[in-house]
Protein backbone atom coordinates (compact mmCIF):
# COMPACT_ATOMS: atom_id res chain seq x y z
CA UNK A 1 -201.89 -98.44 81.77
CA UNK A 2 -201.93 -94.68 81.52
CA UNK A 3 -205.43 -93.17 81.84
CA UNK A 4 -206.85 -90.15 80.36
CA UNK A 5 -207.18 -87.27 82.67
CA UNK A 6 -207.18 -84.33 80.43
CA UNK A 7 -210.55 -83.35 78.69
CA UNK A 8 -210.02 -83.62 75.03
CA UNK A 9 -211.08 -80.75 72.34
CA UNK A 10 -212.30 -82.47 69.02
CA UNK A 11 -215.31 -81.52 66.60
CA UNK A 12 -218.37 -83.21 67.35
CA UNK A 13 -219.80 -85.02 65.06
CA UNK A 14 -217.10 -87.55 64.58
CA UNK A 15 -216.42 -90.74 65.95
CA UNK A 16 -213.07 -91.97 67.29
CA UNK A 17 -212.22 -95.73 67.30
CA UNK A 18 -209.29 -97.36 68.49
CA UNK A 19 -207.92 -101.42 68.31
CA UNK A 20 -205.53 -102.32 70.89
CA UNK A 21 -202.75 -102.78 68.78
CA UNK A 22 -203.71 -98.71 68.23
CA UNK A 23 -202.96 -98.28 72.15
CA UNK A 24 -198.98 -96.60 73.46
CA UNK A 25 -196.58 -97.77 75.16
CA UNK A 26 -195.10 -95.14 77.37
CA UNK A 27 -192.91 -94.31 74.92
CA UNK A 28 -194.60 -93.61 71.80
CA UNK A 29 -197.04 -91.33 70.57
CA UNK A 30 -200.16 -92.82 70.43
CA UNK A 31 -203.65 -92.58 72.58
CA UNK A 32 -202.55 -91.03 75.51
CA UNK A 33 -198.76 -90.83 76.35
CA UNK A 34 -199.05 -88.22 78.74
CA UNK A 35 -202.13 -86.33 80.02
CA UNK A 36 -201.32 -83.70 77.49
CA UNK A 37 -200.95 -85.67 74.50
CA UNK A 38 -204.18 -87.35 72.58
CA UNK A 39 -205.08 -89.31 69.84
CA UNK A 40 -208.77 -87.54 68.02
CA UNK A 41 -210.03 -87.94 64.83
CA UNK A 42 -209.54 -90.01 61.80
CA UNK A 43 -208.44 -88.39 58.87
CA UNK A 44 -209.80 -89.42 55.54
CA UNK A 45 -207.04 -91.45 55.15
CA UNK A 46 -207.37 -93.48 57.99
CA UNK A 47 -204.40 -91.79 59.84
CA UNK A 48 -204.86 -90.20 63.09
CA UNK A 49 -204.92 -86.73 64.34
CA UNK A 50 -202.10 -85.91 67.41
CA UNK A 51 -203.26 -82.55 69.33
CA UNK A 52 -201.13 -81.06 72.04
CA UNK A 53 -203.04 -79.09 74.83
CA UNK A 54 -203.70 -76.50 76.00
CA UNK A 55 -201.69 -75.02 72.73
CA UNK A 56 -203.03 -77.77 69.94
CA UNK A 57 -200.43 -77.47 67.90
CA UNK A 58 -200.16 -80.46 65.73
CA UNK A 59 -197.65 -82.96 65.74
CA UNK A 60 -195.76 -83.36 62.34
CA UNK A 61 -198.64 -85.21 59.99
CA UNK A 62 -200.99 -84.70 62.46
CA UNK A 63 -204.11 -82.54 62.19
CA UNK A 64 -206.99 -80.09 64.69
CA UNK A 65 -210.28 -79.94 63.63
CA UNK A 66 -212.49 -77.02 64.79
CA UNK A 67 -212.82 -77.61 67.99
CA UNK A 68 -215.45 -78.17 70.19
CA UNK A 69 -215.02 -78.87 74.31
CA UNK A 70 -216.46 -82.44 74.89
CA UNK A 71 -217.41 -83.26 78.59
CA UNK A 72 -215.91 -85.53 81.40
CA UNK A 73 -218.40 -89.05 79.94
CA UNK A 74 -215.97 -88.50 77.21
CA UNK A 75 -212.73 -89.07 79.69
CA UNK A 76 -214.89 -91.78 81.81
CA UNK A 77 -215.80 -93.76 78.30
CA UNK A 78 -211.76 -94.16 77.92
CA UNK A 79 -211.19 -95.05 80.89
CA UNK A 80 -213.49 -97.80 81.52
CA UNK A 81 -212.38 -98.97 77.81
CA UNK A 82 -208.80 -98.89 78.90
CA UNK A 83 -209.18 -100.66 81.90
CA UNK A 84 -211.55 -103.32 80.12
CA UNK A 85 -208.83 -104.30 77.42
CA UNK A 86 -211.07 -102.87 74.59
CA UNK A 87 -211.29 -100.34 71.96
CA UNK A 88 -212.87 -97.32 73.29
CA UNK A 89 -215.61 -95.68 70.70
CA UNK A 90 -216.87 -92.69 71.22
CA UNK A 91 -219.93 -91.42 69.63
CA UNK A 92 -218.96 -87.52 69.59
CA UNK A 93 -221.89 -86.26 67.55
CA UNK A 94 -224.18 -83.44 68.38
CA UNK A 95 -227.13 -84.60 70.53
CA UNK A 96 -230.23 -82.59 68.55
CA UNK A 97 -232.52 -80.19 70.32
CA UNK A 98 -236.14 -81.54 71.37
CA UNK A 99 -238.44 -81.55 69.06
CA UNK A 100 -239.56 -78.03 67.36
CA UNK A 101 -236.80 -76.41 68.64
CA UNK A 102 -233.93 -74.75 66.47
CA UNK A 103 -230.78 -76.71 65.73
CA UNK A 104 -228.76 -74.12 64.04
CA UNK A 105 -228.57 -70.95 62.33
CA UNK A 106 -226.38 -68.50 59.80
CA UNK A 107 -227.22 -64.70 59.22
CA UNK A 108 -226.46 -63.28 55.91
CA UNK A 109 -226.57 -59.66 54.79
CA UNK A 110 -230.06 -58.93 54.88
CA UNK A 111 -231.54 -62.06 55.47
CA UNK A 112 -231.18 -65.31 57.82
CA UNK A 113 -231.91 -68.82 57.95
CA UNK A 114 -232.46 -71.87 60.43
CA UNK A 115 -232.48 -75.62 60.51
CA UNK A 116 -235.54 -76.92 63.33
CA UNK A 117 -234.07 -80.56 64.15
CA UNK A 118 -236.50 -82.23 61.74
CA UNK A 119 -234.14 -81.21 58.73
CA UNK A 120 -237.17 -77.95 57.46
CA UNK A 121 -234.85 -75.23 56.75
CA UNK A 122 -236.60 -72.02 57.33
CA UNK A 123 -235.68 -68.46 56.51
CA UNK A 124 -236.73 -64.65 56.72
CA UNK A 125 -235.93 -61.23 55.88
CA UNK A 126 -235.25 -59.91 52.52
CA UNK A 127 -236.05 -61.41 49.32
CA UNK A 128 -235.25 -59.63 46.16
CA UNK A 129 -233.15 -62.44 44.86
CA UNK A 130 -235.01 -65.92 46.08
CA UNK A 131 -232.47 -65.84 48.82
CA UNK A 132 -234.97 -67.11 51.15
CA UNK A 133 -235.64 -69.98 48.59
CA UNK A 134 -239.43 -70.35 47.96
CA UNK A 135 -241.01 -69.73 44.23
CA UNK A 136 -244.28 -69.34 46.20
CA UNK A 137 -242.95 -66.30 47.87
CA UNK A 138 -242.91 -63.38 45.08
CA UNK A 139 -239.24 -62.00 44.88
CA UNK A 140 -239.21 -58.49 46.52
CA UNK A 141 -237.38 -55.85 48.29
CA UNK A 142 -240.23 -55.73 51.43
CA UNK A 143 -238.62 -58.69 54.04
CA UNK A 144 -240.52 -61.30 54.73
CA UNK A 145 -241.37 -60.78 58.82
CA UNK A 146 -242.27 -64.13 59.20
CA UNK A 147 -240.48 -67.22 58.41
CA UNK A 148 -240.96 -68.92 54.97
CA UNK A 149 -239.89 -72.74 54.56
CA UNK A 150 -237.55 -73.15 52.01
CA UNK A 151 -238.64 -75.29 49.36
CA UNK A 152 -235.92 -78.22 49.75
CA UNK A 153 -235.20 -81.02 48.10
CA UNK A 154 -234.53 -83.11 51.18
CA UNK A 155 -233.93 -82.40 54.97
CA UNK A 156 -230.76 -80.27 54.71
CA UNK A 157 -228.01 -79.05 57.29
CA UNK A 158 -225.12 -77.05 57.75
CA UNK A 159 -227.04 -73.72 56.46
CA UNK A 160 -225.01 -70.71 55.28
CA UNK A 161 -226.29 -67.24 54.25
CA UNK A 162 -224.53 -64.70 51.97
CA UNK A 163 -225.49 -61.30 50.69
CA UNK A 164 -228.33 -62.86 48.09
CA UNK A 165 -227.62 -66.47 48.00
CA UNK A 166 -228.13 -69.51 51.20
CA UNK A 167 -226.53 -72.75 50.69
CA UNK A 168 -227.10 -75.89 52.66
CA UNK A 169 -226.38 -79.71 52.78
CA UNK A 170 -228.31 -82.44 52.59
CA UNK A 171 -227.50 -85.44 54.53
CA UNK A 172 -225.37 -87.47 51.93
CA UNK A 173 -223.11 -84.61 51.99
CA UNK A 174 -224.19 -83.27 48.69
CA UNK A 175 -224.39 -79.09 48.17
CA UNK A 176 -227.67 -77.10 47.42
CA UNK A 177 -227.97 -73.26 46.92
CA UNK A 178 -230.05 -71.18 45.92
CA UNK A 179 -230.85 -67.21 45.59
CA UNK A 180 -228.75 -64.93 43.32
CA UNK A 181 -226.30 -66.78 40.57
CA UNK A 182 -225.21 -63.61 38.88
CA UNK A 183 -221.11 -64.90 38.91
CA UNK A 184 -221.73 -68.62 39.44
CA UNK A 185 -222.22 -68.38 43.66
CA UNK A 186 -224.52 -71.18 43.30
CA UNK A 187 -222.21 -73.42 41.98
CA UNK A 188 -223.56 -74.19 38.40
CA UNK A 189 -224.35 -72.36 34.98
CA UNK A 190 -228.02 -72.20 35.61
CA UNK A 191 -229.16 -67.70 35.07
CA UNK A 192 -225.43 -66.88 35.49
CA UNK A 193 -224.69 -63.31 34.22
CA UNK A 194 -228.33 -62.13 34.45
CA UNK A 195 -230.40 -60.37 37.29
CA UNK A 196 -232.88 -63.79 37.35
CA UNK A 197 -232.30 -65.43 40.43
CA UNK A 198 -232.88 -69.37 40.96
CA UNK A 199 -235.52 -69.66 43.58
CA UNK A 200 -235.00 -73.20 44.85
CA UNK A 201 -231.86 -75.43 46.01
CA UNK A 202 -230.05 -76.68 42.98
CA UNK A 203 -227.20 -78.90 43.85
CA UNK A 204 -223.43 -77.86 43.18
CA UNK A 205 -221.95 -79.01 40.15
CA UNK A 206 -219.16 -80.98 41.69
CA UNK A 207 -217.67 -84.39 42.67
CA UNK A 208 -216.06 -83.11 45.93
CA UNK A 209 -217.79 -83.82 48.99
CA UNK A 210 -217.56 -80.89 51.47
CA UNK A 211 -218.05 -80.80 55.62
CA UNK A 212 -218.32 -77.05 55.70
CA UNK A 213 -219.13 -74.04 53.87
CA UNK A 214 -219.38 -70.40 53.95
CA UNK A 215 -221.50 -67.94 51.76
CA UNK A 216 -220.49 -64.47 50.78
CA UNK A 217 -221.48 -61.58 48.63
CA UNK A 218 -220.92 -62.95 45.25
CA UNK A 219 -218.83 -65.97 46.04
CA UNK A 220 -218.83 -69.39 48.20
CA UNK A 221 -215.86 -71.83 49.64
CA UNK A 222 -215.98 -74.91 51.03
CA UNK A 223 -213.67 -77.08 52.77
CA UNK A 224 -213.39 -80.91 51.34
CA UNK A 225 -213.23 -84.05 52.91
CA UNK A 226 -209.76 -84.15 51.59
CA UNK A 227 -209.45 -80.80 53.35
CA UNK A 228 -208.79 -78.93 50.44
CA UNK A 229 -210.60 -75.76 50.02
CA UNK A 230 -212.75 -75.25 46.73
CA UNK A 231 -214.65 -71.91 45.98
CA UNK A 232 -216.83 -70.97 43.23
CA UNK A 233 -218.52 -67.48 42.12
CA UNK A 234 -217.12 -64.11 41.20
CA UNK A 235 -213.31 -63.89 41.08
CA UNK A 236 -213.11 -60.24 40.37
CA UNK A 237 -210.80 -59.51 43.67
CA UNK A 238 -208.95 -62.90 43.32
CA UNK A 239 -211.63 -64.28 45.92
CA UNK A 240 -211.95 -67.77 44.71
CA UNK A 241 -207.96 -68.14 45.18
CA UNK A 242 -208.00 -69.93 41.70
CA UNK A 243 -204.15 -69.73 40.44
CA UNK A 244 -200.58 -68.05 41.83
CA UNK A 245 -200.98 -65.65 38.79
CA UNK A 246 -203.86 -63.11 39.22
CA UNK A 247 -202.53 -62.62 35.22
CA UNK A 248 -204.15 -65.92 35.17
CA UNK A 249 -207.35 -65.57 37.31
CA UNK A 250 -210.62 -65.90 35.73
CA UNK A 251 -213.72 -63.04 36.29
CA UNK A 252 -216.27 -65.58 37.75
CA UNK A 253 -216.19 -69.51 38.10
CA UNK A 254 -219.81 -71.25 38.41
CA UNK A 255 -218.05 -74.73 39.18
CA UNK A 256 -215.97 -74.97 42.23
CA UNK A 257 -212.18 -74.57 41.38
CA UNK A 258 -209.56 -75.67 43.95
CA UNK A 259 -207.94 -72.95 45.81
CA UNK A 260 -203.96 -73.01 45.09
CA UNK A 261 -201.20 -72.91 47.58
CA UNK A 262 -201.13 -76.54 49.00
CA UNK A 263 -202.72 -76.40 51.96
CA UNK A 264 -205.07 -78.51 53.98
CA UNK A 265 -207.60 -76.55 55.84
CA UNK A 266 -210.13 -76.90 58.77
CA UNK A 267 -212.21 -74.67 58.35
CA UNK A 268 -212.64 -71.63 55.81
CA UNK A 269 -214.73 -68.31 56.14
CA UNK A 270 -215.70 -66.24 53.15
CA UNK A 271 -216.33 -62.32 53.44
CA UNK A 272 -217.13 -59.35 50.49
CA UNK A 273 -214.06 -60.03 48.48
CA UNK A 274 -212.01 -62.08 50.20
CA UNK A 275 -211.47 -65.37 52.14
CA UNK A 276 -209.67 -66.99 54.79
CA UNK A 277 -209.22 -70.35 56.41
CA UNK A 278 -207.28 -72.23 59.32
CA UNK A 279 -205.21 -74.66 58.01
CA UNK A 280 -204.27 -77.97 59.77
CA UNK A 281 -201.16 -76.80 60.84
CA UNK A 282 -203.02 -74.06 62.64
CA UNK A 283 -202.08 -71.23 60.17
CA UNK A 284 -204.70 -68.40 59.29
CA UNK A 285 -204.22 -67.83 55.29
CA UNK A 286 -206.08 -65.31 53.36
CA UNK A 287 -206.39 -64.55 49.97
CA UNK A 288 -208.60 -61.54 47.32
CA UNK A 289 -208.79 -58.27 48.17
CA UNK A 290 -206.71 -56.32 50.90
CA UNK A 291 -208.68 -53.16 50.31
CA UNK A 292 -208.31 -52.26 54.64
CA UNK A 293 -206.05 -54.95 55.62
CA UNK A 294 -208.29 -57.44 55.99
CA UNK A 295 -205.71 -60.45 54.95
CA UNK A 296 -203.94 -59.44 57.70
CA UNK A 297 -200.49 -58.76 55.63
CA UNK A 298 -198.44 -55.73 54.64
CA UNK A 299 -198.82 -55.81 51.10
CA UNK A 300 -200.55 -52.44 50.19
CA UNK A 301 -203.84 -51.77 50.47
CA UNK A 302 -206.02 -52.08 47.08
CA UNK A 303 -203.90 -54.92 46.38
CA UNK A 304 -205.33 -58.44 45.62
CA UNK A 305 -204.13 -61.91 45.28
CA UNK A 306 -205.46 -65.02 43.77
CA UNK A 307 -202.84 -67.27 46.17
CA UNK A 308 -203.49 -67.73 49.90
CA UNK A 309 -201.15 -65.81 51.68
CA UNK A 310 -200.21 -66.05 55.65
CA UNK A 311 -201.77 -63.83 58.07
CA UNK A 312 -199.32 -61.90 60.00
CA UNK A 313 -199.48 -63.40 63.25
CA UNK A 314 -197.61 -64.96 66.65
CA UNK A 315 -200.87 -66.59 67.43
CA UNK A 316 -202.31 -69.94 67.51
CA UNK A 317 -205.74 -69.61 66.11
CA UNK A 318 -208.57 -72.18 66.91
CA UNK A 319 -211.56 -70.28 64.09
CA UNK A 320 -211.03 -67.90 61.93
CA UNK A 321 -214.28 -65.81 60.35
CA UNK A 322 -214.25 -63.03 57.95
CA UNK A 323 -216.80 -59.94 57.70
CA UNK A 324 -217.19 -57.89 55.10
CA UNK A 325 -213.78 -55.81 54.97
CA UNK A 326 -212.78 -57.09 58.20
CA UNK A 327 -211.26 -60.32 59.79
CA UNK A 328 -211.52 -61.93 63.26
CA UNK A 329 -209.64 -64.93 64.88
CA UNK A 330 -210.08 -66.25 68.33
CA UNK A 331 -207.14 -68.05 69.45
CA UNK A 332 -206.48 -71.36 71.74
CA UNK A 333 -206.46 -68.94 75.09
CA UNK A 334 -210.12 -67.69 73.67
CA UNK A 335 -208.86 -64.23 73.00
CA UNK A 336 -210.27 -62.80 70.53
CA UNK A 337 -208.19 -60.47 67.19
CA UNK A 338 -209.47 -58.54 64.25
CA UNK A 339 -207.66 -56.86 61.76
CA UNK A 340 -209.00 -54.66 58.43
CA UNK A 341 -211.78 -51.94 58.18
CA UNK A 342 -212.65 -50.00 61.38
CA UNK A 343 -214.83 -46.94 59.75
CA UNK A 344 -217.78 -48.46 61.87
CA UNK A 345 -215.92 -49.64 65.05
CA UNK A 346 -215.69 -53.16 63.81
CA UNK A 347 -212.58 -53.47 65.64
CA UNK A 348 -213.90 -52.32 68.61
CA UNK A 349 -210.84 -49.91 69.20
CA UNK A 350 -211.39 -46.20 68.87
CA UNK A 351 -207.72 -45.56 68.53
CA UNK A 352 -207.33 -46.98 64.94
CA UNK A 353 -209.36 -44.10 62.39
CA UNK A 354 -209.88 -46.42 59.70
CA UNK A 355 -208.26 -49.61 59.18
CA UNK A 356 -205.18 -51.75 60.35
CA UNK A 357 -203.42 -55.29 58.77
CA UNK A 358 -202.34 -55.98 62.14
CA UNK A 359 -204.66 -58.47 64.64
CA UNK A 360 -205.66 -56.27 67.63
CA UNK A 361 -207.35 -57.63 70.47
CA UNK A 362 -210.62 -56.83 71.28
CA UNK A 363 -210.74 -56.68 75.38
CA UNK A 364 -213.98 -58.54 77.46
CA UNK A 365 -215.24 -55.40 78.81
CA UNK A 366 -214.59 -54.91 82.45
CA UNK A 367 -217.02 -52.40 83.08
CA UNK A 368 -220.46 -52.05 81.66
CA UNK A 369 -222.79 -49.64 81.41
């Protein structure tokens, strides 16, 4: 029997589970061929996810989840299984923080919020459009110093925080946002097109159920368990990714619409007017505006696209996030690229003026001040 000496990468929070018939021989690809090769996660389907390390490329039908470094009880919990003669199950989900401590956290534009490991979500900073959702907290321009518990509708997770809007699920998987619905960011029809904001979670008009999501200025993406990516809000820069045909695009979509192209995605990240996710082939795509090169592609600046086009790139990337006219990616060897706006250093290179489609690496300093 060939035991597991290689610690594995997967996302926490799921849980792998494997029969014996499910077990190689040494000459198929299955658990653990080699100390390279490993079985992961279960797709959706049932079917497996093959990951090749240190590079995690996938193997042809296979999939990589975001990944997260799991420890050596991980490796030991095989092992004993193995040697046993039964199915190793792993529990790989987050342990949470002790009681009254914080369990996670997004920062939006002007405004941030936090999850204690109770389910409260709390949030502070600016107001003016409910973002920090709680009627009993006037809407106004003067941030809130302290925080201010958002009025929700059950404990909720997996917080995000855009310009003026947060979103957050609960834990059946359904969506809740709240804050400024001007395009449809919130995911429904409720004071679209007018400057009244919603104050408290309402949940997304949708029958997908999503594992991830990201909040931007006026739009929001998630990925699916299907791994499709869905996005709903404005869709004046082709951000929502709606059709091949910006001809075809609609201004602003307050239902989530299905993002064209194909692909299956990990993870997505949504910035001012555009949007980009890894896909499970570990491929960056991008699609909306390229007003600095933020999609990472040669098409001219100003430009936009409604259809997820590939970033321009040699490397394998493991996340992918997006700022506001700027894009960063770090990659399996932890290096980390941005391409698009530079105006205000956010490339950290002072030899590109003002913008650049092309991923530059931003060096760990070697000497600091």
């Amino acid at each position: 029997m060939i035991l597991a000496t290689t610690v594995p990468h997967v996302e926490a929070g799921n849980l792998l589970a494997l029969t014996p018939n499910q077990w190689p021989t040494n000459n198929e690809i299955g658990f653990v061929v080699t100390p390279e090769i490993l079985v992961l996660t279960a797709t959706t389907n049932n079917g497996w996810c093959v990951v090749s390390i240190p590079t995690m490329g996938p193997t042809p039908g296979g999939c990589v989840t975001e990944p997260e470094t799991v420890g050596l009880t991980i490796l030991e919990t095989i092992n004993a299984a193995l040697e046993e003669g039964v199915a190793p199950i792993l529990d790989l989900s987050v342990p949470e923080p002790p009681e009254g401590h914080w369990a996670e956290r997004a920062l939006g534009a002007g405004h941030g919020c936090g999850r204690i490991n109770n389910g409260d979500l709390w949030c502070w900073g600016y107001n003016n459009y409910w973002q920090l959702g709680n009627p009993l907290n006037n809407a106004t321009t003067t941030p809130k110093i302290q925080t201010v518990k958002v009025n929700q509708p059950a404990p909720l997770k997996n917080v995000t925080a855009g310009a003026y809007h947060s979103c957050a699920q609960d834990f059946d998987n359904n969506t809740w946002c709240w804050g400024w619905n001007i395009h449809g960011q919130l995911g429904h029809n409720i004071n679209t097109q007018t400057s009244n904001p919603n104050p408290v979670p309402t949940k997304v008009v949708t029958n997908q159920t999503f594992t991830q999501i990201s909040a931007g200025w006026l739009h929001t993406c998630a990925v699916s368990t299907d791994q499709d990516v869905w996005c709903w809000g404005q869709n004046f820069h082709g951000q929502l990714g709606d059709t091949p045909n910006f001809e075809d695009s609609v201004a602003s979509q307050p239902t989530p619409t299905l993002v064209s192209g194909n692909h299956k995605f990990r993870t997505v990240s949504v910035g001012w007017v555009s949007s980009c996710g890894v896909s499970t082939t570990n491929t960056i795509w991008c699609w909306g505006a390229n007003s600095y090169g933020q999609l990472g592609t040669n098409m001219a600046l100003e430009t936009r696209t409604t259809t997820p086009i590939k970033l321009s790139s040699t490397l394998t990337p493991q996340t992918v996030k997006s700022g506001a006219y700027f894009t960063c990616q770090l990659n399996t060897n932890n290096q980390l690229y941005c391409n698009g706006q530079n105006q205000y250093g956010q490339l950290a290179n002072p030899n590109i003026e003002t913008h650049t489609a092309h991923p530059t690496e931003i060096l760990v300093p070697t000497n600091q001040p």
